[in-house]
N, C-alpha and C. Protein backbone atom coordinates (compact mmCIF):
# COMPACT_ATOMS: atom_id res chain seq x y z
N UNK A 1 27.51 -112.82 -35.30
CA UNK A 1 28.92 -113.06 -35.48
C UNK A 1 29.25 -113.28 -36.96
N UNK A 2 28.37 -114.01 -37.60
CA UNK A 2 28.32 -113.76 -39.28
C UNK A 2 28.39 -112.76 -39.94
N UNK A 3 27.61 -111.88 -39.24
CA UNK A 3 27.67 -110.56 -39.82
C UNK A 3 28.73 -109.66 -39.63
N UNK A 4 29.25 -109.79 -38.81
CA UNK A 4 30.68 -109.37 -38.21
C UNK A 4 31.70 -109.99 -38.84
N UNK A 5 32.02 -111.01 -38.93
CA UNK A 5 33.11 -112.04 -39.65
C UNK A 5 33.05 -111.13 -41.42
N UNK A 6 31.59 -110.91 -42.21
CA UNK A 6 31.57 -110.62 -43.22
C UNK A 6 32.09 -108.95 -43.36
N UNK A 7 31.60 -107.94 -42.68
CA UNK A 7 31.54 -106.94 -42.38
C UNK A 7 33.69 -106.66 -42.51
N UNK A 8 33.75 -107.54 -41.55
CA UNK A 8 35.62 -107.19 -41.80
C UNK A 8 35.79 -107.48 -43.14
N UNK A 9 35.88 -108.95 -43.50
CA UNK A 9 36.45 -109.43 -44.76
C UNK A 9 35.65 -108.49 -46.09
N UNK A 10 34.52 -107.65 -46.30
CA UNK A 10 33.89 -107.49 -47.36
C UNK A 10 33.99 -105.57 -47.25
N UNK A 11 34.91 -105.31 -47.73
CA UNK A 11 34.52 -103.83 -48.36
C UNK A 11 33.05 -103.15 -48.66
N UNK A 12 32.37 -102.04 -47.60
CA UNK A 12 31.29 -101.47 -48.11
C UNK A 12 31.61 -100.13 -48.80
N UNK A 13 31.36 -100.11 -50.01
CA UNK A 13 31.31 -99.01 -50.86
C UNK A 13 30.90 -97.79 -50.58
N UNK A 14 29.22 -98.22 -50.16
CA UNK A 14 28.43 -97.14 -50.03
C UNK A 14 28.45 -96.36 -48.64
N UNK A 15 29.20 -94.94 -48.71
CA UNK A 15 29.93 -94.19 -47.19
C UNK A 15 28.49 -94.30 -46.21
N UNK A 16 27.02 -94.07 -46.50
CA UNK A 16 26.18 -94.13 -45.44
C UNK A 16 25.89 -95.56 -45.18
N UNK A 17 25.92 -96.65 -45.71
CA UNK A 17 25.69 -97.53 -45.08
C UNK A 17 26.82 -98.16 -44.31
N UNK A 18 28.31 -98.27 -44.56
CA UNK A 18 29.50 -98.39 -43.77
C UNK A 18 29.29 -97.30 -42.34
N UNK A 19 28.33 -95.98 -42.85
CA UNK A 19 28.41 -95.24 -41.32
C UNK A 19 27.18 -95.67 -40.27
N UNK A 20 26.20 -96.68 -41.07
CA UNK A 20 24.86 -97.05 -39.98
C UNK A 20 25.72 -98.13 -39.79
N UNK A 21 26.36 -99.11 -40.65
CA UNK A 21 26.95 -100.47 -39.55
C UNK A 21 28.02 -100.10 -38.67
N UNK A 22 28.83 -98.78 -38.74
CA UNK A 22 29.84 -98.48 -37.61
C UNK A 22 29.56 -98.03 -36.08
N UNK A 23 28.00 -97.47 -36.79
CA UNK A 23 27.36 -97.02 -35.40
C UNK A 23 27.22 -97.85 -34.87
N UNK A 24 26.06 -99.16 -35.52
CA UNK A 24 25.85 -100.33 -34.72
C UNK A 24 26.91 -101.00 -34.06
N UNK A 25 27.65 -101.21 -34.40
CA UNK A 25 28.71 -101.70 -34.14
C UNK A 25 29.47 -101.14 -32.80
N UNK A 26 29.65 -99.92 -33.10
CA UNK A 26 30.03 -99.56 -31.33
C UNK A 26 29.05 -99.57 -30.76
N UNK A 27 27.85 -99.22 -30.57
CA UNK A 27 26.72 -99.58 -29.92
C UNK A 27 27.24 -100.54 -29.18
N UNK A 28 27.44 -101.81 -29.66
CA UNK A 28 27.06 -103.16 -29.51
C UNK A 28 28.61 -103.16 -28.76
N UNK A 29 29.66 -102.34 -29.03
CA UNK A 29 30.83 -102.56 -28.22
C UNK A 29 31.96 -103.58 -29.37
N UNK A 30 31.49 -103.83 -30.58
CA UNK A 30 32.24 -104.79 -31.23
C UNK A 30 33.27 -103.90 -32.05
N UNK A 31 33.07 -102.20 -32.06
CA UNK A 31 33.95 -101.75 -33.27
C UNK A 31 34.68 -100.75 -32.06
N UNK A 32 36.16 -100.27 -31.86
CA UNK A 32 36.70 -99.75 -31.15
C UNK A 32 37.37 -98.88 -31.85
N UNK A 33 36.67 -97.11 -32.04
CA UNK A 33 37.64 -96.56 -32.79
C UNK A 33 37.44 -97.14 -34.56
N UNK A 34 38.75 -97.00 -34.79
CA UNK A 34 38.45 -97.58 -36.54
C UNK A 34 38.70 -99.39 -36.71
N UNK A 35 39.08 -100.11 -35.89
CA UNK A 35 38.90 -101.22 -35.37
C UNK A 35 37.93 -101.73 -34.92
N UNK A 36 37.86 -103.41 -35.68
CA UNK A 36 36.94 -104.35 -35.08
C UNK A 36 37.58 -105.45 -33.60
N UNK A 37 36.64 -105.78 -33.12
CA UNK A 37 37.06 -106.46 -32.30
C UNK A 37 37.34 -107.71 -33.03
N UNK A 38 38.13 -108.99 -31.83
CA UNK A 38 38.20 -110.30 -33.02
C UNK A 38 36.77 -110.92 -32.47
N UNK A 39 36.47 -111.84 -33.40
CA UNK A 39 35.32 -112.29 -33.46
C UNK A 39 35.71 -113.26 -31.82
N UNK A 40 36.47 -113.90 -31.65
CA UNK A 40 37.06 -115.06 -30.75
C UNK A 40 36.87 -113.78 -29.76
N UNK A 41 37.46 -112.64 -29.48
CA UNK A 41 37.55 -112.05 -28.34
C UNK A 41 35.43 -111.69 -27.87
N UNK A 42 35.20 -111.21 -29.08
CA UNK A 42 33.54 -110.88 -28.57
C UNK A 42 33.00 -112.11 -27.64
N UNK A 43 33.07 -113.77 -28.39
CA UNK A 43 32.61 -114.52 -28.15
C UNK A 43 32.99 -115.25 -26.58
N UNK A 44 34.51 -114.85 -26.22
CA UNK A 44 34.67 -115.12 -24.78
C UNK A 44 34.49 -114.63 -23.79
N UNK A 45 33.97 -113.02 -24.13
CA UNK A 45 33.27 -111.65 -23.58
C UNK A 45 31.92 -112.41 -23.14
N UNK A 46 31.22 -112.63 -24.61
CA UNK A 46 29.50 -113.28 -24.07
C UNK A 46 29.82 -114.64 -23.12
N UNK A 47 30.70 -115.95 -22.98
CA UNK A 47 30.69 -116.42 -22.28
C UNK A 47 30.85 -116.13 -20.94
N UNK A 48 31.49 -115.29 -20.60
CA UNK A 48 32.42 -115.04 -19.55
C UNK A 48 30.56 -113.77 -18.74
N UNK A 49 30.30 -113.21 -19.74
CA UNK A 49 28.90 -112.56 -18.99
C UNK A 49 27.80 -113.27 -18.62
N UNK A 50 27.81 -114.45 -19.27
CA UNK A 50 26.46 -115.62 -19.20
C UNK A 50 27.06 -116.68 -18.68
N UNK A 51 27.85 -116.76 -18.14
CA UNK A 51 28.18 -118.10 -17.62
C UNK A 51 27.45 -119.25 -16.77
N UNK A 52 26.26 -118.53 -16.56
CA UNK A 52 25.22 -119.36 -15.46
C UNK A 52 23.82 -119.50 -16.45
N UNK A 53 24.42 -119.20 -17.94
CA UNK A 53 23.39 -119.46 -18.67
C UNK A 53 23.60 -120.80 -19.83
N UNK A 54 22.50 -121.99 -19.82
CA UNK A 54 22.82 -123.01 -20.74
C UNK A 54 22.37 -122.66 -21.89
N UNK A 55 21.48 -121.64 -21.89
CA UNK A 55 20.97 -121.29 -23.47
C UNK A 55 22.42 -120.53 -24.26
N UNK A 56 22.68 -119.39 -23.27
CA UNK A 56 24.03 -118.45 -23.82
C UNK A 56 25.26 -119.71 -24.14
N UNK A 57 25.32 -120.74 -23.60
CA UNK A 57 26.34 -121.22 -23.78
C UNK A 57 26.37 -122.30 -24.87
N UNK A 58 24.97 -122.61 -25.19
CA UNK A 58 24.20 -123.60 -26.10
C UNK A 58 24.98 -122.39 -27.48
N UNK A 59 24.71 -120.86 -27.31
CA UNK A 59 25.06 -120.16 -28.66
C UNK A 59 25.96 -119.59 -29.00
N UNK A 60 27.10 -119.84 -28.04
CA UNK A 60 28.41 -119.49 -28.29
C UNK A 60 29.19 -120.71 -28.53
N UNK A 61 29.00 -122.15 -28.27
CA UNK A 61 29.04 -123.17 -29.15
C UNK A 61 28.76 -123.05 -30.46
N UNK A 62 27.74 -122.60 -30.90
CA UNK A 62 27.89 -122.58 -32.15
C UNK A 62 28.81 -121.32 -32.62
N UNK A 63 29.12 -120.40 -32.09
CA UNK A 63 30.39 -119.32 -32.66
C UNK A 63 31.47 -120.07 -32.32
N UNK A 64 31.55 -120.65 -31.68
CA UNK A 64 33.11 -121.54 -31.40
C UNK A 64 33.15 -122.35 -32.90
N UNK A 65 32.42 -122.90 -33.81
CA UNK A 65 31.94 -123.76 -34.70
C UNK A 65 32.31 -122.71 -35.71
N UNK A 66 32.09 -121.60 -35.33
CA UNK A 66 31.93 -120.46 -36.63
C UNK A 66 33.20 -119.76 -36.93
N UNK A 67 33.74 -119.77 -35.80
CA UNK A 67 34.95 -118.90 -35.92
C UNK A 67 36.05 -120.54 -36.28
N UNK A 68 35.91 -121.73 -35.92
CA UNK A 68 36.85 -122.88 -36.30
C UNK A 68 36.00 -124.19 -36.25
N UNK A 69 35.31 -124.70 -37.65
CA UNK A 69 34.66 -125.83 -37.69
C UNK A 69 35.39 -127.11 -37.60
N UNK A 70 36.26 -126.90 -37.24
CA UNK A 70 37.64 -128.25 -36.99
C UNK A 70 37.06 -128.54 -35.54
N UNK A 71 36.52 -127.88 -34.84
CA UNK A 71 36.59 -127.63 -33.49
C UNK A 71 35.58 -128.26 -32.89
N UNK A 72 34.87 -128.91 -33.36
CA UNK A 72 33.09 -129.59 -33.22
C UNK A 72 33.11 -130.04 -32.11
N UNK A 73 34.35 -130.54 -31.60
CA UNK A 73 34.33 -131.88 -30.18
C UNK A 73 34.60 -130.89 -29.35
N UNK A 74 35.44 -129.84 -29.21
CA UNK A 74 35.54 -129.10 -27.86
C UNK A 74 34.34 -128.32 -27.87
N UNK A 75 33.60 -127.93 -29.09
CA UNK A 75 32.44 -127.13 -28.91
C UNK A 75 30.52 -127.79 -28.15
N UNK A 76 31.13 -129.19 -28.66
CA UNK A 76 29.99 -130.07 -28.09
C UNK A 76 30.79 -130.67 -26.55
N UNK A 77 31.47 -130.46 -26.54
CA UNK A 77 32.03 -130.90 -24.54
C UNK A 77 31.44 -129.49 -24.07
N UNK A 78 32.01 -128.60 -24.56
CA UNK A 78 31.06 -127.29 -23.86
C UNK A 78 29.42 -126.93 -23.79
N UNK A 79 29.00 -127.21 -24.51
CA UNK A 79 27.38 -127.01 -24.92
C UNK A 79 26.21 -128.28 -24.21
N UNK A 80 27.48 -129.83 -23.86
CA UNK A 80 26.85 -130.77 -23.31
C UNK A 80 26.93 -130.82 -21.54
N UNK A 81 27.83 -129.66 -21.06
CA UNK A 81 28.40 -130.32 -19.61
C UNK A 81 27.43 -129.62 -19.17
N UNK A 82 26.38 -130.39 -18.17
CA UNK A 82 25.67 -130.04 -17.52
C UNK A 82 26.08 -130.01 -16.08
N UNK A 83 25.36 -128.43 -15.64
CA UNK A 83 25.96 -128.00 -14.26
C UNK A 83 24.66 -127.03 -13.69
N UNK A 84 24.48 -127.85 -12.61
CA UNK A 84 23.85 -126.94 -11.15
C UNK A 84 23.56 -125.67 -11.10
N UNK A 85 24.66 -124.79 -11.37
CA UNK A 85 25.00 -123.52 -11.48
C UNK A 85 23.90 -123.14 -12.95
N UNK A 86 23.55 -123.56 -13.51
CA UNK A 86 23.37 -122.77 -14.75
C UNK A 86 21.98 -122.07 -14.35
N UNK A 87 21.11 -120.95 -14.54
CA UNK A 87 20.12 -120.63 -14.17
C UNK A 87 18.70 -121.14 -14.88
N UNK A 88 19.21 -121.40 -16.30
CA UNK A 88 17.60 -121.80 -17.40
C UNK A 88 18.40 -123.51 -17.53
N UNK A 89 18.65 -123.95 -16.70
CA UNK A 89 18.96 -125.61 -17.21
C UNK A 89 17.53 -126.64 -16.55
N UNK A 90 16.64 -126.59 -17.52
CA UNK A 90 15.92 -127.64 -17.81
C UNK A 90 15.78 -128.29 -18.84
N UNK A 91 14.43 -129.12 -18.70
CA UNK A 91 14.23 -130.21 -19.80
C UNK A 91 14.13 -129.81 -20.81
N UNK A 92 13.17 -128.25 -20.94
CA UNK A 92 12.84 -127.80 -22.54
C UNK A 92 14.38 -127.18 -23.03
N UNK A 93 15.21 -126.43 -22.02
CA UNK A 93 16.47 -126.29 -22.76
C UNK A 93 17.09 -127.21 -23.38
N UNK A 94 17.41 -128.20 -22.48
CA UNK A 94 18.04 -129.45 -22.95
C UNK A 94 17.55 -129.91 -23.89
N UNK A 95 16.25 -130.19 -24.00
CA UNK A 95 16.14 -130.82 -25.12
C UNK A 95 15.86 -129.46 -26.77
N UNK A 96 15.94 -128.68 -26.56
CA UNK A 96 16.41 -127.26 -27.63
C UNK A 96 17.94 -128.06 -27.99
N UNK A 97 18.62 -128.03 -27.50
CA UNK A 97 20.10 -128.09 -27.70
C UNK A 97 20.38 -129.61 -28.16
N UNK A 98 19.22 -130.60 -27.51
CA UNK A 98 19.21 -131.83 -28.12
C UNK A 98 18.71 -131.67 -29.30
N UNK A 99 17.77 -131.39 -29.68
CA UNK A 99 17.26 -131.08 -31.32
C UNK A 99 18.53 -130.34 -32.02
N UNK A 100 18.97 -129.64 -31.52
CA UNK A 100 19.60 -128.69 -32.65
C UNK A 100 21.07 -129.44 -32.89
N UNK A 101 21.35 -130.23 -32.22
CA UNK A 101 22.26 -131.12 -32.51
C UNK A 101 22.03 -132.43 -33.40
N UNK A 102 20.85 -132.74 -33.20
CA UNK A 102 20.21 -133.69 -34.28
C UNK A 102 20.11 -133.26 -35.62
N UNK A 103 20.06 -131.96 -35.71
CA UNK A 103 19.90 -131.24 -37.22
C UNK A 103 21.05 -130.68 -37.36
N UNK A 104 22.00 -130.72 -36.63
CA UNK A 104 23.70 -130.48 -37.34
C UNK A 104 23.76 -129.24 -36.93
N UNK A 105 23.40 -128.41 -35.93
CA UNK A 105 23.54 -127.10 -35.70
C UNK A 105 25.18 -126.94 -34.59
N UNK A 106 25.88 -128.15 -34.70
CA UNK A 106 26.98 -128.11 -33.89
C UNK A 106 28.05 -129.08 -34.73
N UNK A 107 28.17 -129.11 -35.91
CA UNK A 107 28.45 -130.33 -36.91
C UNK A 107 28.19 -131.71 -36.48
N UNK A 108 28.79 -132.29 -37.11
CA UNK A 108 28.83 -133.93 -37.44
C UNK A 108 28.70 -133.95 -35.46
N UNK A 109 28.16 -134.96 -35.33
CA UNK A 109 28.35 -135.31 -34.22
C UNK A 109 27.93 -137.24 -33.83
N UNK A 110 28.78 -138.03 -33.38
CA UNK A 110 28.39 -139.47 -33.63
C UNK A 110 27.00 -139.71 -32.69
N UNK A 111 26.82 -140.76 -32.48
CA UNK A 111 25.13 -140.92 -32.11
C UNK A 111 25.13 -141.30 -30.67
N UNK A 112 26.74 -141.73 -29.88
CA UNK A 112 27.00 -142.51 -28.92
C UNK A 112 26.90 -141.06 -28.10
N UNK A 113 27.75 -139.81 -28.22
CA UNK A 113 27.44 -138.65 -28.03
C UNK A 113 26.31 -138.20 -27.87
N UNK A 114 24.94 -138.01 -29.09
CA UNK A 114 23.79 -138.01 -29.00
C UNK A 114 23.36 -138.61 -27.97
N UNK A 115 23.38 -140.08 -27.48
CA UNK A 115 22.46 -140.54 -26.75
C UNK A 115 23.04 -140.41 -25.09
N UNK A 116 24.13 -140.13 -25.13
CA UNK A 116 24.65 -139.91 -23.77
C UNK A 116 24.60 -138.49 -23.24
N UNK A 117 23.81 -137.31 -24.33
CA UNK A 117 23.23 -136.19 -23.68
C UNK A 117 22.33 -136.54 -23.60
N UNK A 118 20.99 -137.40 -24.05
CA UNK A 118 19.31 -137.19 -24.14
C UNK A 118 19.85 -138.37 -22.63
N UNK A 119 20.55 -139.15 -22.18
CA UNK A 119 20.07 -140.19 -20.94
C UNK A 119 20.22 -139.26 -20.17
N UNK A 120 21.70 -138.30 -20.08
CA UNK A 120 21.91 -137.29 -19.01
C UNK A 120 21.18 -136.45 -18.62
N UNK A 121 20.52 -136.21 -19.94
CA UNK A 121 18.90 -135.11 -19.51
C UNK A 121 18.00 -135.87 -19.23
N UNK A 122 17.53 -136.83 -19.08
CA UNK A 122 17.17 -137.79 -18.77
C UNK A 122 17.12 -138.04 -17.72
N UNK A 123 17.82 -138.34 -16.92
CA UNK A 123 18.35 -138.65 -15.76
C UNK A 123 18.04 -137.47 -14.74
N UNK A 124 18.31 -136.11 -15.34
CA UNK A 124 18.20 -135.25 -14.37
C UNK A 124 16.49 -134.65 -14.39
N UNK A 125 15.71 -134.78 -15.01
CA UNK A 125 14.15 -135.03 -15.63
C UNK A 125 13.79 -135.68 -15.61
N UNK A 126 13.66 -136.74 -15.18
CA UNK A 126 12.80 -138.38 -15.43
C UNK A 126 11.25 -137.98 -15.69
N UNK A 127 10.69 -138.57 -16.87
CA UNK A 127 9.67 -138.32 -17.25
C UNK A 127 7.98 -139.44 -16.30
C-alpha cells in the first residue's frame, strides 16, 4: 500500500519502468484502465475477502494507520476484537499482533490497552 500511495503521488520518468509497474498493478487489480484505485477502497476489498482472518485483519490495521495516522484507536479496536469466527485466531497470532503493538507497529498505544489484549489472550489460552 506504500508503494501504491507513492506510485500515484511520484511521477515515473522512465516509459519502461511506469509500463512493468502498470502491469503489476492490474495484475494485482489496483490500476483500472489509466486509473488507480483509492488506497481506502483496495484496503476494504482485502477486509471484506479475509474477514475470518486475524492475521489479514492484524494488516489492514496497519493500512488503516497508513492511509490516516489520526486513526490509531479505531485501528487498534479493529485489530484487538477477538472473535470465534476468525480461522488462524490463536496464541502465536495473538501474541504476533501483541508484539507488534509493543514496538509501535499500530502507533502510540497506552499500556491499559496493552494489557487488556495480552489478559484477553490470555484468558482464551491459559498457559
Amino acid at each position: 500500500m506504500k508503494f501504491l500511495q507513492l506510485v500515484q503521488s511520484e511521477p515515473i520518468a522512465d516509459e519502461r519502468v511506469r509500463t512493468l509497474i502498470d502491469d503489476e498493478l492490474k495484475a494485482f487489480g489496483v490500476k483500472q484502465g489509466d486509473s488507480y484505485r483509492k488506497v481506502e477502497e483496495v484496503n476494504a476489498e482485502f477486509i471484506k475477502n479475509h474477514s475470518n482472518s486475524l492475521t489479514h485483519r492484524a494488516e489492514a490495521a496497519k493500512i488503516m494507520l497508513l492511509i490516516n495516522p489520526a486513526d490509531n484507536i479505531k485501528a487498534i479496536e479493529f485489530v484487538t476484537s477477538l472473535d470465534s469466527n476468525f480461522i488462524d485466531q490463536n496464541l502465536k497470532t495473538c501474541s504476533n499482533i501483541y508484539e507488534s503493538m509493543q514496538m509501535g507497529e499500530y502507533g502510540s498505544i497506552e499500556s491499559s490497552t496493552l494489557e487488556k489484549y495480552r489478559l484477553a489472550c490470555g484468558q482464551r489460552w491459559p498457559q
